[in-house]
C-alpha atoms as a PDB file:
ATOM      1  CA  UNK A   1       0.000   0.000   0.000  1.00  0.00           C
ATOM      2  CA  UNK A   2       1.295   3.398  -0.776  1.00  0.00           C
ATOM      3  CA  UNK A   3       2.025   5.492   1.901  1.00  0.00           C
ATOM      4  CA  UNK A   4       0.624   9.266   1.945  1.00  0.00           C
ATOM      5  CA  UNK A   5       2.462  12.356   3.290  1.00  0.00           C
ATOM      6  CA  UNK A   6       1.123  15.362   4.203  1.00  0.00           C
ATOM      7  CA  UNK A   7       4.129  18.057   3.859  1.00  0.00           C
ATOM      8  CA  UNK A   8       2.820  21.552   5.465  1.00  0.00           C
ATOM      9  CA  UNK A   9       4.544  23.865   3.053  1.00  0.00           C
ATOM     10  CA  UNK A  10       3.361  25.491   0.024  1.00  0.00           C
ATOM     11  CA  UNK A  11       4.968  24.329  -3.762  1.00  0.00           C
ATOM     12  CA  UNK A  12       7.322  26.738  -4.014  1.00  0.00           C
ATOM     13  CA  UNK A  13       9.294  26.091  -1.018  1.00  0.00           C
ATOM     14  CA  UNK A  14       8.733  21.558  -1.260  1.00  0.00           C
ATOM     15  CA  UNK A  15       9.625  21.090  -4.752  1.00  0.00           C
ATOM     16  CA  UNK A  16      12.856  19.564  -3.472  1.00  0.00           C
ATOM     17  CA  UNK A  17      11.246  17.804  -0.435  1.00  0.00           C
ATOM     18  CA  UNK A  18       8.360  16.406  -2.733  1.00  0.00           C
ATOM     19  CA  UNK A  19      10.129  15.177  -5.158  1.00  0.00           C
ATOM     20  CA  UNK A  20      12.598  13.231  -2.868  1.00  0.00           C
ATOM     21  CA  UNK A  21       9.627  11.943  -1.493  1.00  0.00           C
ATOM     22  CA  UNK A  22       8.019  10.793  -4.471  1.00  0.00           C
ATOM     23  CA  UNK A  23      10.826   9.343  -5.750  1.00  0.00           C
ATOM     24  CA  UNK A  24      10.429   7.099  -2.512  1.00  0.00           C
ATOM     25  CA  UNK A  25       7.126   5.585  -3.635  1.00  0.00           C
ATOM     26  CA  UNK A  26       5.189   7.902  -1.234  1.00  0.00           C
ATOM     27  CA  UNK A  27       1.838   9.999  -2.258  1.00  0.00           C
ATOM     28  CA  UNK A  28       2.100  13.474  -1.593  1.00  0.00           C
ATOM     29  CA  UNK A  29      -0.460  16.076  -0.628  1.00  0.00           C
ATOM     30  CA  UNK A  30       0.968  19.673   0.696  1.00  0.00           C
ATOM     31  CA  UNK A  31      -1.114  22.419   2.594  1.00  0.00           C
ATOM     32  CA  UNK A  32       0.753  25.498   3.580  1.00  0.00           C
ATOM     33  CA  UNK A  33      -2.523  26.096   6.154  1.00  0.00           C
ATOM     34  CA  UNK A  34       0.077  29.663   6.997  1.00  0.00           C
ATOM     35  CA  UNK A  35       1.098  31.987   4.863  1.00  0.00           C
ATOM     36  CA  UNK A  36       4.006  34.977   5.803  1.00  0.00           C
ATOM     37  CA  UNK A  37       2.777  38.490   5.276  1.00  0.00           C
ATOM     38  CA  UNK A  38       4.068  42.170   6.324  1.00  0.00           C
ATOM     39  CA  UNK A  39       2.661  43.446   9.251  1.00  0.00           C
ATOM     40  CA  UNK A  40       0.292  46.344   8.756  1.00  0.00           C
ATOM     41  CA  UNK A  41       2.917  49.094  10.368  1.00  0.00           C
ATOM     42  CA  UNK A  42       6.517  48.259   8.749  1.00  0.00           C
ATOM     43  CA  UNK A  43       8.416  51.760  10.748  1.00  0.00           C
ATOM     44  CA  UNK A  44      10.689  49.494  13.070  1.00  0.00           C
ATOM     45  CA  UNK A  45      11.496  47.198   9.999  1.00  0.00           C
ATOM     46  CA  UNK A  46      12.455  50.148   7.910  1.00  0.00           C
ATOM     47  CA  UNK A  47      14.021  51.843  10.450  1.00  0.00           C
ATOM     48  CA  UNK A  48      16.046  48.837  11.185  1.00  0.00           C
ATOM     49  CA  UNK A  49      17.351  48.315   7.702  1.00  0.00           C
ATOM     50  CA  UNK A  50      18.320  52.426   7.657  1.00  0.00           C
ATOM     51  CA  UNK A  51      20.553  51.324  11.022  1.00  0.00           C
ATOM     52  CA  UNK A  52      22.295  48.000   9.284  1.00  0.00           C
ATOM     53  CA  UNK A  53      22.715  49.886   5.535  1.00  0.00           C
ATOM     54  CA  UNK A  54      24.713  52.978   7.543  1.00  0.00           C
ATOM     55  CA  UNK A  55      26.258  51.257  10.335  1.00  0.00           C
ATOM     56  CA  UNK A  56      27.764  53.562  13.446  1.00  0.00           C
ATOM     57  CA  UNK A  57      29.177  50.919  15.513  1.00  0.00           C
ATOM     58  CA  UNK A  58      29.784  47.364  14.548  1.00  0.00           C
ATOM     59  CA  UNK A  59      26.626  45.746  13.996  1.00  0.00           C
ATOM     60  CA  UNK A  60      24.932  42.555  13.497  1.00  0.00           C
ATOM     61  CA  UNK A  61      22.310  41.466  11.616  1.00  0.00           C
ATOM     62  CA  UNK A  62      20.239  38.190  12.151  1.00  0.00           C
ATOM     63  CA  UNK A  63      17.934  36.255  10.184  1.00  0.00           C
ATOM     64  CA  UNK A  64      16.007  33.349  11.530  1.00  0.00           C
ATOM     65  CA  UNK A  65      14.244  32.488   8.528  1.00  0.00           C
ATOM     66  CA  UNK A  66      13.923  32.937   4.737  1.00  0.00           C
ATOM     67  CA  UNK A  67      10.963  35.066   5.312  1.00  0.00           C
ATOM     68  CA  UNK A  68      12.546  37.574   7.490  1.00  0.00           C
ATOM     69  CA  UNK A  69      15.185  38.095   4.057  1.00  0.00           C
ATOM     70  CA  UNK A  70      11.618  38.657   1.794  1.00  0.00           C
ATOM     71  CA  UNK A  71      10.258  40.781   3.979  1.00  0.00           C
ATOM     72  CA  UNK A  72      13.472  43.092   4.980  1.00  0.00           C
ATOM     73  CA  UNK A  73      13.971  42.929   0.894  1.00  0.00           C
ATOM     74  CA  UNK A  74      10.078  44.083   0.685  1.00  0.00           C
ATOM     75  CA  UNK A  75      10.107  47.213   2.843  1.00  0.00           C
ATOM     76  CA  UNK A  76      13.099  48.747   1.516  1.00  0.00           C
ATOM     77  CA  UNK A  77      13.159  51.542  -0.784  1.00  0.00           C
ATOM     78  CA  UNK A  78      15.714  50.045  -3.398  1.00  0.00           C
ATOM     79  CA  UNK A  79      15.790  47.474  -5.422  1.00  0.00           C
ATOM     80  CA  UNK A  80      19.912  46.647  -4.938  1.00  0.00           C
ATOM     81  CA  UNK A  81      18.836  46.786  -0.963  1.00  0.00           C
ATOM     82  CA  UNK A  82      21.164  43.416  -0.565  1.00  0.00           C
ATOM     83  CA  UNK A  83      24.386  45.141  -2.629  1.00  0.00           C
ATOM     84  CA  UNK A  84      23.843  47.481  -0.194  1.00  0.00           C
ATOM     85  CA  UNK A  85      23.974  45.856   2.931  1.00  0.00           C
ATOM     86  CA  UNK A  86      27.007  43.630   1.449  1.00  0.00           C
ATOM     87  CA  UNK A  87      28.849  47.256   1.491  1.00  0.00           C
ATOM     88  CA  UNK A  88      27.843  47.545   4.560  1.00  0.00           C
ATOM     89  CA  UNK A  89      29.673  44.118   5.666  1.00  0.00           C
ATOM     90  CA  UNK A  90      33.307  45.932   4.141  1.00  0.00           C
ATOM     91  CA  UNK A  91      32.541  48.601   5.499  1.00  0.00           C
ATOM     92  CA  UNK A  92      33.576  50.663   8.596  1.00  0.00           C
ATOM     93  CA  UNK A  93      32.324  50.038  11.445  1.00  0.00           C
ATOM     94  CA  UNK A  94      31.248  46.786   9.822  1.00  0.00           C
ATOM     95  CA  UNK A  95      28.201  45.136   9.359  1.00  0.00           C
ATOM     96  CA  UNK A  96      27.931  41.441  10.132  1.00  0.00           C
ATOM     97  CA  UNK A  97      24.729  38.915   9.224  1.00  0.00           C
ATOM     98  CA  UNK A  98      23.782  35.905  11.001  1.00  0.00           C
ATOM     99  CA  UNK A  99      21.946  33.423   9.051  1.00  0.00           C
ATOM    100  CA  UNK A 100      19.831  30.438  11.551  1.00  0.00           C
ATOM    101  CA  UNK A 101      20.988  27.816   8.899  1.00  0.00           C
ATOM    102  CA  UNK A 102      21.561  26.945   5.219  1.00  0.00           C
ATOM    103  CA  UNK A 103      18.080  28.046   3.551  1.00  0.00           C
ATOM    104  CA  UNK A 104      18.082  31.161   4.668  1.00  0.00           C
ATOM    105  CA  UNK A 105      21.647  31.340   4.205  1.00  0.00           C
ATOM    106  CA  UNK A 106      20.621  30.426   0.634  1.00  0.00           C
ATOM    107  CA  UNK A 107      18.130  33.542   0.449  1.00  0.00           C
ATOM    108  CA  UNK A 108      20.663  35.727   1.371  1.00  0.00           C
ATOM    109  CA  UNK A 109      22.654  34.498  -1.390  1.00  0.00           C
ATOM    110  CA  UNK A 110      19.707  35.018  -3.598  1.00  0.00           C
ATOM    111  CA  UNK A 111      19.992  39.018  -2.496  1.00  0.00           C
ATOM    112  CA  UNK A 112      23.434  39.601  -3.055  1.00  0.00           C
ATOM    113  CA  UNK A 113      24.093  39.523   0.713  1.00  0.00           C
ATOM    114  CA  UNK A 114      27.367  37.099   2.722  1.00  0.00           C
ATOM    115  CA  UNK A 115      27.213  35.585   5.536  1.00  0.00           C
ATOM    116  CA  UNK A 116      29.517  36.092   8.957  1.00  0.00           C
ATOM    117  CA  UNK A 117      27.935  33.388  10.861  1.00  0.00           C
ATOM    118  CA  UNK A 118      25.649  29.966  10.956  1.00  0.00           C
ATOM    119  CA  UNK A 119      26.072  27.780  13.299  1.00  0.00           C
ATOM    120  CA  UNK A 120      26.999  23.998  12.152  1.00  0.00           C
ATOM    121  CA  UNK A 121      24.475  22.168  14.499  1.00  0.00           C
ATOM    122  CA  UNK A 122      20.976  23.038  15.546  1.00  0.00           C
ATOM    123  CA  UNK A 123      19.156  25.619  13.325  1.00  0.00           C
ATOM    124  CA  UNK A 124      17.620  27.355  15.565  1.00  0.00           C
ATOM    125  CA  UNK A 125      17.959  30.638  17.351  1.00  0.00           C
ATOM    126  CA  UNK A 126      19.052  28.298  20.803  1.00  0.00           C
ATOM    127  CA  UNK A 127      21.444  26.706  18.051  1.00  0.00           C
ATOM    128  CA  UNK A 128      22.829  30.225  16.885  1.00  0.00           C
ATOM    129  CA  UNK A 129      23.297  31.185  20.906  1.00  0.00           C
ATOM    130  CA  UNK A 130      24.964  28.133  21.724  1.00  0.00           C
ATOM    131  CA  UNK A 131      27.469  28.245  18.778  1.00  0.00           C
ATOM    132  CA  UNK A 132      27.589  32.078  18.823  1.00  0.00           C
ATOM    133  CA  UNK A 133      31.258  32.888  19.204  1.00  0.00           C
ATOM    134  CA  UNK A 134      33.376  34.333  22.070  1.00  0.00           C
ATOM    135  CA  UNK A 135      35.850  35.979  19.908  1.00  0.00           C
ATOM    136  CA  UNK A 136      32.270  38.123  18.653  1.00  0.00           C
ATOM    137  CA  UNK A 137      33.024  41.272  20.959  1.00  0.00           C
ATOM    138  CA  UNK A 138      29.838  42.411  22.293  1.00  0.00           C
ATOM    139  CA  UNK A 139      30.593  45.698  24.353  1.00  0.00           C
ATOM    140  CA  UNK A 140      29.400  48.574  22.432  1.00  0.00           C
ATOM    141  CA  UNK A 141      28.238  46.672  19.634  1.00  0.00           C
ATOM    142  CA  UNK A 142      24.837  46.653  17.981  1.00  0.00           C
ATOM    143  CA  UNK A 143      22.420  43.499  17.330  1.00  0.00           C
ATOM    144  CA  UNK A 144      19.352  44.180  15.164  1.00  0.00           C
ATOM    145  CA  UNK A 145      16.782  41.104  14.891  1.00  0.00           C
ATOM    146  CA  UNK A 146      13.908  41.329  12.800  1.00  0.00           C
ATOM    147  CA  UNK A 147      11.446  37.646  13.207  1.00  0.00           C
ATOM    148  CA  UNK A 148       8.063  36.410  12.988  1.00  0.00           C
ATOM    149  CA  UNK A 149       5.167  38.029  15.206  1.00  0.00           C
ATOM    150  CA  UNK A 150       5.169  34.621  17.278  1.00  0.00           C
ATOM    151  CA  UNK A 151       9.317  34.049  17.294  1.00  0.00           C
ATOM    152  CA  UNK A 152      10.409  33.420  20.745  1.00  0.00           C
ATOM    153  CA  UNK A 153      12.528  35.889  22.271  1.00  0.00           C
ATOM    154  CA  UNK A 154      15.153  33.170  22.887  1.00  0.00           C
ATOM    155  CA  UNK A 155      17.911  35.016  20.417  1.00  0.00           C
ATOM    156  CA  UNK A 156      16.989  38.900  21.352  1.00  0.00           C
ATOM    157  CA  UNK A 157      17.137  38.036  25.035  1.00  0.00           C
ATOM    158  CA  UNK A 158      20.537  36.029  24.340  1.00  0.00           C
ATOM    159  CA  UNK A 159      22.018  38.743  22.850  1.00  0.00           C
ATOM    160  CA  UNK A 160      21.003  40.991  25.167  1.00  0.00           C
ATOM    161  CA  UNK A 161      22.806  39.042  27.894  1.00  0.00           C
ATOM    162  CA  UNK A 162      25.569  39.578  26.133  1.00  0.00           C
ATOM    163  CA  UNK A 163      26.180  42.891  26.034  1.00  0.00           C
ATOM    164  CA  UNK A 164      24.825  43.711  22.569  1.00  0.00           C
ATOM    165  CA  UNK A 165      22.365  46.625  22.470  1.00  0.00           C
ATOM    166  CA  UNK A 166      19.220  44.531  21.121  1.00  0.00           C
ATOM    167  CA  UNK A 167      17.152  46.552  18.980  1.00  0.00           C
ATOM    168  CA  UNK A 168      14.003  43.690  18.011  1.00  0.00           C
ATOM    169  CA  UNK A 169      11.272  44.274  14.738  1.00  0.00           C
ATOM    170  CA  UNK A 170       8.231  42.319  13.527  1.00  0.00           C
ATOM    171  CA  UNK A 171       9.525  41.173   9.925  1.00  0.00           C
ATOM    172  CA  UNK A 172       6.344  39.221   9.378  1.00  0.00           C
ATOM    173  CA  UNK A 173       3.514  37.720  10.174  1.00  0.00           C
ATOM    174  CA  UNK A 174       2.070  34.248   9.903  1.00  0.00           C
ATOM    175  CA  UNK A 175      -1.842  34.219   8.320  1.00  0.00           C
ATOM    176  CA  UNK A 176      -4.378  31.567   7.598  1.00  0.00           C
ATOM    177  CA  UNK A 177      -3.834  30.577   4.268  1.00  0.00           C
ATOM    178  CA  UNK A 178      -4.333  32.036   1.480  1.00  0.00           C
ATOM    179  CA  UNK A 179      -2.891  35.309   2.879  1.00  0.00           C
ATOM    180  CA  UNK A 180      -3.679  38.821   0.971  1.00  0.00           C
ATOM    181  CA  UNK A 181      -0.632  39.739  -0.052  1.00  0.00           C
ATOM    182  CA  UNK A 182       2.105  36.535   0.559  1.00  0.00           C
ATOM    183  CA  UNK A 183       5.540  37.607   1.132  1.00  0.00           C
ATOM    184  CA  UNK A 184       6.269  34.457  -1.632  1.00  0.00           C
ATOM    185  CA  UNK A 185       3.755  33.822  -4.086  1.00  0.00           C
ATOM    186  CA  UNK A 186       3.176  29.981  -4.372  1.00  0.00           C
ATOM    187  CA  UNK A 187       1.744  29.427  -7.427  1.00  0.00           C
ATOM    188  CA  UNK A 188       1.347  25.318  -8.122  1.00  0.00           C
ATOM    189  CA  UNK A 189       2.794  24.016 -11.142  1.00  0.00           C
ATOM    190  CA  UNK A 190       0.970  21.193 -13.483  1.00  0.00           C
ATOM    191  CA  UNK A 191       3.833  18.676 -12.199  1.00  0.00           C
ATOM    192  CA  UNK A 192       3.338  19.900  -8.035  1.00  0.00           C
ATOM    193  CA  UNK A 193       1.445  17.226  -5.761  1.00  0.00           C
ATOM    194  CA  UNK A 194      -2.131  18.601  -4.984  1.00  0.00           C
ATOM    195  CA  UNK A 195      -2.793  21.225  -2.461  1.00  0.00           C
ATOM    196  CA  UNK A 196      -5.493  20.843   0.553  1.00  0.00           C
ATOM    197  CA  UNK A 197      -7.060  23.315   2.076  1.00  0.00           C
ATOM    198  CA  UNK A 198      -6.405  23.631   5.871  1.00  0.00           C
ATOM    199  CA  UNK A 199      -9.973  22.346   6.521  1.00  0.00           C
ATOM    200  CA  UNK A 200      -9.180  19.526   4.128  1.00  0.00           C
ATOM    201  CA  UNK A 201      -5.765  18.786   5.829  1.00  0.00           C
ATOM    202  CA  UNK A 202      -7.194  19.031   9.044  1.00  0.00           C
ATOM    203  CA  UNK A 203     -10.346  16.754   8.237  1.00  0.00           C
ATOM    204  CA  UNK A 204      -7.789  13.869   6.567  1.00  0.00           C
ATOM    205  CA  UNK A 205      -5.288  14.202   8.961  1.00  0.00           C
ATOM    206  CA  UNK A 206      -8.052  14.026  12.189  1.00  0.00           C
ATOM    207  CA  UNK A 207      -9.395  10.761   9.958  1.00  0.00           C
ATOM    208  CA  UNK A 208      -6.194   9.391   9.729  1.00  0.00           C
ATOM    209  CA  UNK A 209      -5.338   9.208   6.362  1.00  0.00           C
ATOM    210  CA  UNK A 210      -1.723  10.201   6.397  1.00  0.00           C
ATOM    211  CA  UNK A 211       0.594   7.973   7.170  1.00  0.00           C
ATOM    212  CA  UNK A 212       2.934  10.709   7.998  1.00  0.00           C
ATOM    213  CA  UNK A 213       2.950  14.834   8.620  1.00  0.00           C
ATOM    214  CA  UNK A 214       5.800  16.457   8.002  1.00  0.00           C
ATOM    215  CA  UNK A 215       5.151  19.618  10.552  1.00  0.00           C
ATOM    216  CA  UNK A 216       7.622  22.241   9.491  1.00  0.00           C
ATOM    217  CA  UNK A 217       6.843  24.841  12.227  1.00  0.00           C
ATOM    218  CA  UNK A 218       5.563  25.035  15.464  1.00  0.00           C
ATOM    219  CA  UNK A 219       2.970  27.511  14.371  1.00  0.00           C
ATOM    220  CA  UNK A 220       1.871  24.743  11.671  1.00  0.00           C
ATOM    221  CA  UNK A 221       1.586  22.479  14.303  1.00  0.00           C
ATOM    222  CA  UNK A 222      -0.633  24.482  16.186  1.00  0.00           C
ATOM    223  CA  UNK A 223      -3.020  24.955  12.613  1.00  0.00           C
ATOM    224  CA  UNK A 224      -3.048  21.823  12.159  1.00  0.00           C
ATOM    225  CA  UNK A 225      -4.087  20.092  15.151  1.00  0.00           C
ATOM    226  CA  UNK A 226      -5.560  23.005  17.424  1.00  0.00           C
ATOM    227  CA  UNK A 227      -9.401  22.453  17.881  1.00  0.00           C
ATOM    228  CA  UNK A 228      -9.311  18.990  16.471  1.00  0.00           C
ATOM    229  CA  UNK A 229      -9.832  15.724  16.680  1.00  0.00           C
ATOM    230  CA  UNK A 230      -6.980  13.682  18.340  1.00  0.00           C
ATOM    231  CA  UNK A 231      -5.053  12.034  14.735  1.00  0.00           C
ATOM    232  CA  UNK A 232      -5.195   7.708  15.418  1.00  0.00           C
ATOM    233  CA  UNK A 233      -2.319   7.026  17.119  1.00  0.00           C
ATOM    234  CA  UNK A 234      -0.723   5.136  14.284  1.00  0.00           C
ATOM    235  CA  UNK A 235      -0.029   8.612  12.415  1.00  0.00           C
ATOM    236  CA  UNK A 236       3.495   9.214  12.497  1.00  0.00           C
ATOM    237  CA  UNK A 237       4.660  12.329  12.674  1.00  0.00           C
ATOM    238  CA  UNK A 238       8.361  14.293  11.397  1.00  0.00           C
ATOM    239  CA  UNK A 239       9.308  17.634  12.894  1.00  0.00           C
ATOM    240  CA  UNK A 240      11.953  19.901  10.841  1.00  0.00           C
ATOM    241  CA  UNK A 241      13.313  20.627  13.746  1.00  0.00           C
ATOM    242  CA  UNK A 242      13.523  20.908  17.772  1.00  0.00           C
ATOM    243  CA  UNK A 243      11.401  24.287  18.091  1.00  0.00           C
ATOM    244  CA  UNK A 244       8.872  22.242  16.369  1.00  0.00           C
ATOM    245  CA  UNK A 245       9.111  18.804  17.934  1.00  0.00           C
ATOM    246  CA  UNK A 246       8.419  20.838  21.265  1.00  0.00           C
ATOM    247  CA  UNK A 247       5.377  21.915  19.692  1.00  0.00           C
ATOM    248  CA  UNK A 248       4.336  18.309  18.853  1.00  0.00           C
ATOM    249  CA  UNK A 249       5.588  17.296  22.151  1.00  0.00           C
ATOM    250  CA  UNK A 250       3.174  19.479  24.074  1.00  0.00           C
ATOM    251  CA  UNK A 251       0.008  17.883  21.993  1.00  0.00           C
ATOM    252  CA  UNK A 252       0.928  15.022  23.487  1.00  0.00           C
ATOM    253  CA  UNK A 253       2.773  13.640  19.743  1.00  0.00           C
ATOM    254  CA  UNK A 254       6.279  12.042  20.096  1.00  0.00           C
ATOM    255  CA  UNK A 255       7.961  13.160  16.552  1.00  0.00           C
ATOM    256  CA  UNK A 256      10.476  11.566  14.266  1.00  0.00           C
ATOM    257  CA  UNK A 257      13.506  14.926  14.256  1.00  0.00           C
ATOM    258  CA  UNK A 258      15.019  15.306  11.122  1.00  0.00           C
ATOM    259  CA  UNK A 259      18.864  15.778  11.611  1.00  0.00           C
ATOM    260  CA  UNK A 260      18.823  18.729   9.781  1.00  0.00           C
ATOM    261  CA  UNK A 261      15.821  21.156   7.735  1.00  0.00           C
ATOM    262  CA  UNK A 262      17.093  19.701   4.455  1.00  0.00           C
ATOM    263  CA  UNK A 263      14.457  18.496   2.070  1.00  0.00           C
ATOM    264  CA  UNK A 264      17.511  15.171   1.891  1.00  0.00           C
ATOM    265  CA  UNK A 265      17.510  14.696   5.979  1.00  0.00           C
ATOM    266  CA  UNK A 266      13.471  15.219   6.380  1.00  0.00           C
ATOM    267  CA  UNK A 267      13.224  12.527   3.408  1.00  0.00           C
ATOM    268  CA  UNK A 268      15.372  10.606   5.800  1.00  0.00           C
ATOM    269  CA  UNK A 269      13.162  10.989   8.568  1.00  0.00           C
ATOM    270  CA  UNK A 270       9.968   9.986   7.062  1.00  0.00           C
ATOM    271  CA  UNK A 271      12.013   6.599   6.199  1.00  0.00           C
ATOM    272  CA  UNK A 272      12.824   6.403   9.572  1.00  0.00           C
ATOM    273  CA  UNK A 273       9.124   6.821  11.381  1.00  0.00           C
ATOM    274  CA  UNK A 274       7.736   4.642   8.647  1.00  0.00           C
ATOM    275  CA  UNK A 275       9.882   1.677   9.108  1.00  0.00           C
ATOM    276  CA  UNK A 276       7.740  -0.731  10.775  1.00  0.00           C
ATOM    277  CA  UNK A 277       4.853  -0.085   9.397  1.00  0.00           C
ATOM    278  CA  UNK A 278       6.381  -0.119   5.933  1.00  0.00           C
ATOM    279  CA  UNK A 279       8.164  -3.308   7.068  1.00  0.00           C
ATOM    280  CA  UNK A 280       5.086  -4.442   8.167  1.00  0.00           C
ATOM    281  CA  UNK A 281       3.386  -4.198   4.903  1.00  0.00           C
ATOM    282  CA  UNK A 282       6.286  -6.030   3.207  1.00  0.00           C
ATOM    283  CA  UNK A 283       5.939  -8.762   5.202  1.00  0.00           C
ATOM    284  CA  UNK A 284       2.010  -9.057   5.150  1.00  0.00           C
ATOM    285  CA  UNK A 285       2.191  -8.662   0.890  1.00  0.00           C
ATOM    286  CA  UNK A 286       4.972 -11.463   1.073  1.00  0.00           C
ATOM    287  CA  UNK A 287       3.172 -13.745   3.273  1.00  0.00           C
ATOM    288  CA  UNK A 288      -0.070 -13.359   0.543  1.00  0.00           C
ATOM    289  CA  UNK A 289       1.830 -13.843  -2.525  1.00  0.00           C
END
């Protein structure tokens, strides 16, 4: 029996992923059931991007996500914004940027903008603290972090502690899907797995006709399975990382963690929480033939 996937991301952003997974024999249905937008007043985000592009004391400059890039990129006034902030990085006093891991790392690179710092383990904003440096003087220097409406203040507080004068900004915000105006417009192409509505995914999923979730945030998580039915328990479940494994944890849902975001390692972990009961399968379709 084929195995189906639910992957809570959008095309766009799970062509990779999907086709990894598809490749593996699995059937794949996506639902983004959030979508990033700007917040309604964008003053601290601009004025933030005014304080990294002319720098007066070394600063740094975090990203915990692609979306924070796409929406820094969306409230700027020029189109070169990332040539400008890579000046900014040879400039002096210098700007630095801190990228959470390798995909928004990647976005970065899509703007024309390096990066000083990523830390090599967890991709998270406790992973960026816990690799962050001691050579990084912080006394007198400046740390500017735009995130998400619902990020933790985990990074801004660790900073903080620090010594680095924290200045903090809402880049974005997460909506019910479709949003207004998406920071990334996810249009499906002919070849993409279908897309559910969140009512649909929720409805399946609560019925138990995934096999496997691939939860990709913990603000997902809590779209998902908020309000609903308790999934069967034989659902398995793959969290992209810690931040939202603790989500799953807290419903009660003990997650397969992928070692890393990438669409290879979650591939990896859907193998992994599907093992026996794709082993199980074998050896029932064996037994019959």
């Amino acid at each position: 029996m084929i195995s189906r996937v639910l992957v809570t991301r959008g095309p766009a952003v799970s062509r990779e992923l999907t086709g990894l997974l598809r490749d593996r024999g699995y059937d794949v249905r996506l639902s983004p059931l959030l979508e990033a937008q700007l917040p309604e007043d964008t003053t601290s985000l601009r004025a933030m991007y005014d304080k990294a592009e002319h720098p007066r004391v070394p600063t740094w400059l975090t990203f915990t996500s692609a979306n924070t890039v796409l929406a820094l990129g969306e409230v700027t006034a020029q189109e070169n914004w990332g040539a400008v902030l890579e000046r900014a990085r040879g400039s002096t006093p210098k700007l630095s940027i801190a990228a959470v891991g390798r995909a928004t790392a990647s976005a970065l690179a899509e703007a024309g903008i390096g990066v000083d710092f990523t830390p090599a383990h967890e991709q998270s904003a406790a992973g960026m603290l816990a690799e962050w440096p001691a050579a990084f003087a912080a006394e007198g220097e400046i740390a500017l972090v735009p995130a998400s409406e619902l990020a933790s203040p985990t990074l801004a507080h660790g900073l903080a502690e620090r010594g680095y004068a924290v200045s903090t900004a809402v880049a974005y915000r997460m909506v019910p899907a479709p949003a207004a105006i998406p920071l990334l417009a996810d249009v499906p192409r002919a070849d993409d797995p279908p897309v559910m509505t969140a009512d649909a995914a929720r409805e399946h999923c609560a019925r138990g006709e995934f096999r496997a979730v691939v939860a990709t945030a913990p603000s997902r998580v809590a779209a998902l399975l908020d309000g609903q039915p308790r999934p069967p328990e034989d659902t398995r479940w793959v969290a992209i990382g810690e931040p939202t494994a603790a989500a799953l944890r807290q419903r009660g849902i003990a997650p397969t963690v992928a070692e890393d975001p990438s669409p290879a390692a979650l591939t990896a972990a859907v193998d992994l929480a599907l093992k026996d009961l794709l082993e199980t399968t074998s050896s029932t379709e064996e037994k019959s033939s």
